[in-house]
Protein backbone atom coordinates (compact mmCIF):
# COMPACT_ATOMS: atom_id res chain seq x y z
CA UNK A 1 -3.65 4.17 17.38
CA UNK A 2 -1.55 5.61 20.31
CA UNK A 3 -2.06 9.01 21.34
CA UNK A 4 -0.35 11.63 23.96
CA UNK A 5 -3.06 14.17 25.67
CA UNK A 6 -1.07 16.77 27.26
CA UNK A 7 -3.65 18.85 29.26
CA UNK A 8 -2.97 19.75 33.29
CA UNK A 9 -6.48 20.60 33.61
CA UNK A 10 -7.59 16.99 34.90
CA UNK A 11 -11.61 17.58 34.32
CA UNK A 12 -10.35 18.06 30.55
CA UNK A 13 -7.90 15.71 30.51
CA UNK A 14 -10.13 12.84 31.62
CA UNK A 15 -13.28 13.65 29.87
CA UNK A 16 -11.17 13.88 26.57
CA UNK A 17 -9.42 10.38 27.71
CA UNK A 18 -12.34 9.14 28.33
CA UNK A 19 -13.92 10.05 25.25
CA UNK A 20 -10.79 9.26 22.80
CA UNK A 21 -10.69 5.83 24.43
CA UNK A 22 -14.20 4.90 23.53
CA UNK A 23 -13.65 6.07 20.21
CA UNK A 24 -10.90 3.71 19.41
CA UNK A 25 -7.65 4.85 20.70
CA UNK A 26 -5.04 3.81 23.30
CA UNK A 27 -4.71 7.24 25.14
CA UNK A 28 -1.90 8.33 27.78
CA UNK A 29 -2.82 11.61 29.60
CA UNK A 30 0.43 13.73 30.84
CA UNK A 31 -0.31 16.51 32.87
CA UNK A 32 2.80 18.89 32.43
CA UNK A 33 5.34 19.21 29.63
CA UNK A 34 8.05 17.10 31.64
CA UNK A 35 5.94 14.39 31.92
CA UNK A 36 4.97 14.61 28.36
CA UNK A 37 8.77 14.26 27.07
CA UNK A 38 9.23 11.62 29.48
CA UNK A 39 6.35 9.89 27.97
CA UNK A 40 7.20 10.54 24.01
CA UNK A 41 10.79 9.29 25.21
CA UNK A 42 9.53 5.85 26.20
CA UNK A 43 6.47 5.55 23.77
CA UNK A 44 5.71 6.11 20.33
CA UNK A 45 2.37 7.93 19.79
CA UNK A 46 0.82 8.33 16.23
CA UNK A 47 -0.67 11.68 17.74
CA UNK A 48 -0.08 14.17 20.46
CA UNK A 49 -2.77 16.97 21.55
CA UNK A 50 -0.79 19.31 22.96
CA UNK A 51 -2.04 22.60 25.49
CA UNK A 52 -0.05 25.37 25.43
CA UNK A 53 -0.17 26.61 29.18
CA UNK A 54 1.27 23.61 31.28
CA UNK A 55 3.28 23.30 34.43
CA UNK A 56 6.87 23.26 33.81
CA UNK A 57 7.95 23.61 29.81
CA UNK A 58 4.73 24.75 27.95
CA UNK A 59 2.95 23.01 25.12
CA UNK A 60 4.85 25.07 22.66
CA UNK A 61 8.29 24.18 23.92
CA UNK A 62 7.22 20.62 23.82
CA UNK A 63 6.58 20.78 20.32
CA UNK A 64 10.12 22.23 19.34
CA UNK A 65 11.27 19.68 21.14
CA UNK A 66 9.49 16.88 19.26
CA UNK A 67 10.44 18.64 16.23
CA UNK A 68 14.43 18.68 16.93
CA UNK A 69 14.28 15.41 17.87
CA UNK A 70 13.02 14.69 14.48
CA UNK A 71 9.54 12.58 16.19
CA UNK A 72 6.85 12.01 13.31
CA UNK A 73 4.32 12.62 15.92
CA UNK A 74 1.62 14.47 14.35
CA UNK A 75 0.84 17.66 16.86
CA UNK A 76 -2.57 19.14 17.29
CA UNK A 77 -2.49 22.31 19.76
CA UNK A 78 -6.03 22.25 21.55
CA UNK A 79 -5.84 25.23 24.02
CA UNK A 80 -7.79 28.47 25.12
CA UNK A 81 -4.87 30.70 23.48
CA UNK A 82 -6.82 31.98 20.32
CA UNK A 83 -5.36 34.97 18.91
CA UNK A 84 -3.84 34.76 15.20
CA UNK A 85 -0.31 35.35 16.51
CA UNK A 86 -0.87 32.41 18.94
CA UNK A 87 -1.97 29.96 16.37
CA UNK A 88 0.70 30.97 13.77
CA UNK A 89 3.51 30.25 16.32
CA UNK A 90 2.38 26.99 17.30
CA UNK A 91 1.51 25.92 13.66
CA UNK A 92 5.34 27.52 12.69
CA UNK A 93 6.58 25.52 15.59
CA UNK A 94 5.56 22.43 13.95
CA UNK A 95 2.25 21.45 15.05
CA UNK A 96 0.25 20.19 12.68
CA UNK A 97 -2.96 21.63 13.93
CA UNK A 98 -4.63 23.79 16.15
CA UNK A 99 -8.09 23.82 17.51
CA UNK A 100 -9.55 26.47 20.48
CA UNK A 101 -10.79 25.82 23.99
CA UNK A 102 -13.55 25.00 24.11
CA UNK A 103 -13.84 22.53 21.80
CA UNK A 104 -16.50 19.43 21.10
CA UNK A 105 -14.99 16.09 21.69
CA UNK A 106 -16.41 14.90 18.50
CA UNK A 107 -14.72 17.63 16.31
CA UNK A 108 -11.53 16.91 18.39
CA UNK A 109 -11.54 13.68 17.51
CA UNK A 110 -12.09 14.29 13.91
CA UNK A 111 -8.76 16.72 13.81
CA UNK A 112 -7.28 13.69 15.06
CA UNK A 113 -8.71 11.34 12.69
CA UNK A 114 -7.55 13.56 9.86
CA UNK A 115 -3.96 14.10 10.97
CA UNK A 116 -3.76 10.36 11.04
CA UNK A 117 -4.54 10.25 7.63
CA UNK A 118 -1.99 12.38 6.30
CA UNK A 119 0.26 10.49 8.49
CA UNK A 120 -0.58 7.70 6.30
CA UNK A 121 -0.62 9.39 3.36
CA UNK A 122 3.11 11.37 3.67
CA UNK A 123 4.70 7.84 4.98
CA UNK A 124 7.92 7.14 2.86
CA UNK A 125 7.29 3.79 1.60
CA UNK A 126 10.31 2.27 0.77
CA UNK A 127 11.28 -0.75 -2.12
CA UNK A 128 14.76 -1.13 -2.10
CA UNK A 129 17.48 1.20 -2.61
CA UNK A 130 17.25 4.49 -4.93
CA UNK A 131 19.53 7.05 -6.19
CA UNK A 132 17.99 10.62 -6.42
CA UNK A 133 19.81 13.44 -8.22
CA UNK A 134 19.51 16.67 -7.76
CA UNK A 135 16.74 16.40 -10.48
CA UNK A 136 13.93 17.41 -8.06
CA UNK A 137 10.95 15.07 -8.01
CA UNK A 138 12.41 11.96 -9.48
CA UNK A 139 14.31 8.90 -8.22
CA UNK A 140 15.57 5.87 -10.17
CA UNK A 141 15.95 2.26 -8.86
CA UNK A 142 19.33 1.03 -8.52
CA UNK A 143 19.07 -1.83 -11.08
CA UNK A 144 21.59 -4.38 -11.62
CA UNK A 145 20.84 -7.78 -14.43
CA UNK A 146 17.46 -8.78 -13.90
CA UNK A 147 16.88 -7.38 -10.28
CA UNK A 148 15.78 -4.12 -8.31
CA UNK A 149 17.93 -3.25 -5.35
């Protein structure tokens, strides 16, 4: 699994890199929010940890961004901004998740984990064509003789 860590602080950046990496994943570390658009322009990531307070466009910019560019990239906000206001606009933003500074690597890691699996879970799987009326909730094959299409 591919993953974007967006952090400018590069003690955090690195140990979390570090960390992620043993743990599994192929991780890219961008220290400002240009760098991390560049990067989700040339690279799909399954996840991105985003902090808010960056060089440049902030972590929460960078999510709308992902967002109107319609990227599946699940977002998790890890940052030291912890008030209830500050997690509801990153969450109504579109990030998927938000942990606090500081955080343990291990319980980072799980948030990650987890948004992964829904990832999974939500992915359109596809067999064929459908048709799907307005009738909320229901498609139908298109089926012509013996076949689905």
């Amino acid at each position: 699994m591919r993953l974007l860590f967006v952090e400018d602080d590069t003690r955090i950046a690195e140990s979390a890199a570090t960390y992620l990496r043993k743990t599994g994943f192929a991780v890219d570390v961008a220290p400002s929010g240009e760098d991390a658009m560049r990067l989700a322009a040339m690279n799909e990531y399954d996840v991105a940890v985003l902090d808010i307070r960056l060089p440049g466009i902030d972590g929460l910019e960078v999510c709308r961004r992902l967002r109107a560019s319609g990227s599946a990239i699940r977002i998790l906000m890890a940052t030291a901004r912890d008030t209830v206001e500050d997690r509801i606009a990153g969450l109504d933003l579109g990030a998927d998740d938000y942990v606090v500074k500081p955080y343990v690597l291990a319980e980072l890691e799980a948030r990650v984990r987890a948004l992964l699996r829904r990832r999974r879970w939500s992915s359109p799987r596809r067999c064929g064509s459908t048709s799907s009326p307005s009738t909320r909730g229901r498609a139908w094959p298109n089926v012509t003789g013996d076949r689905f299409r």
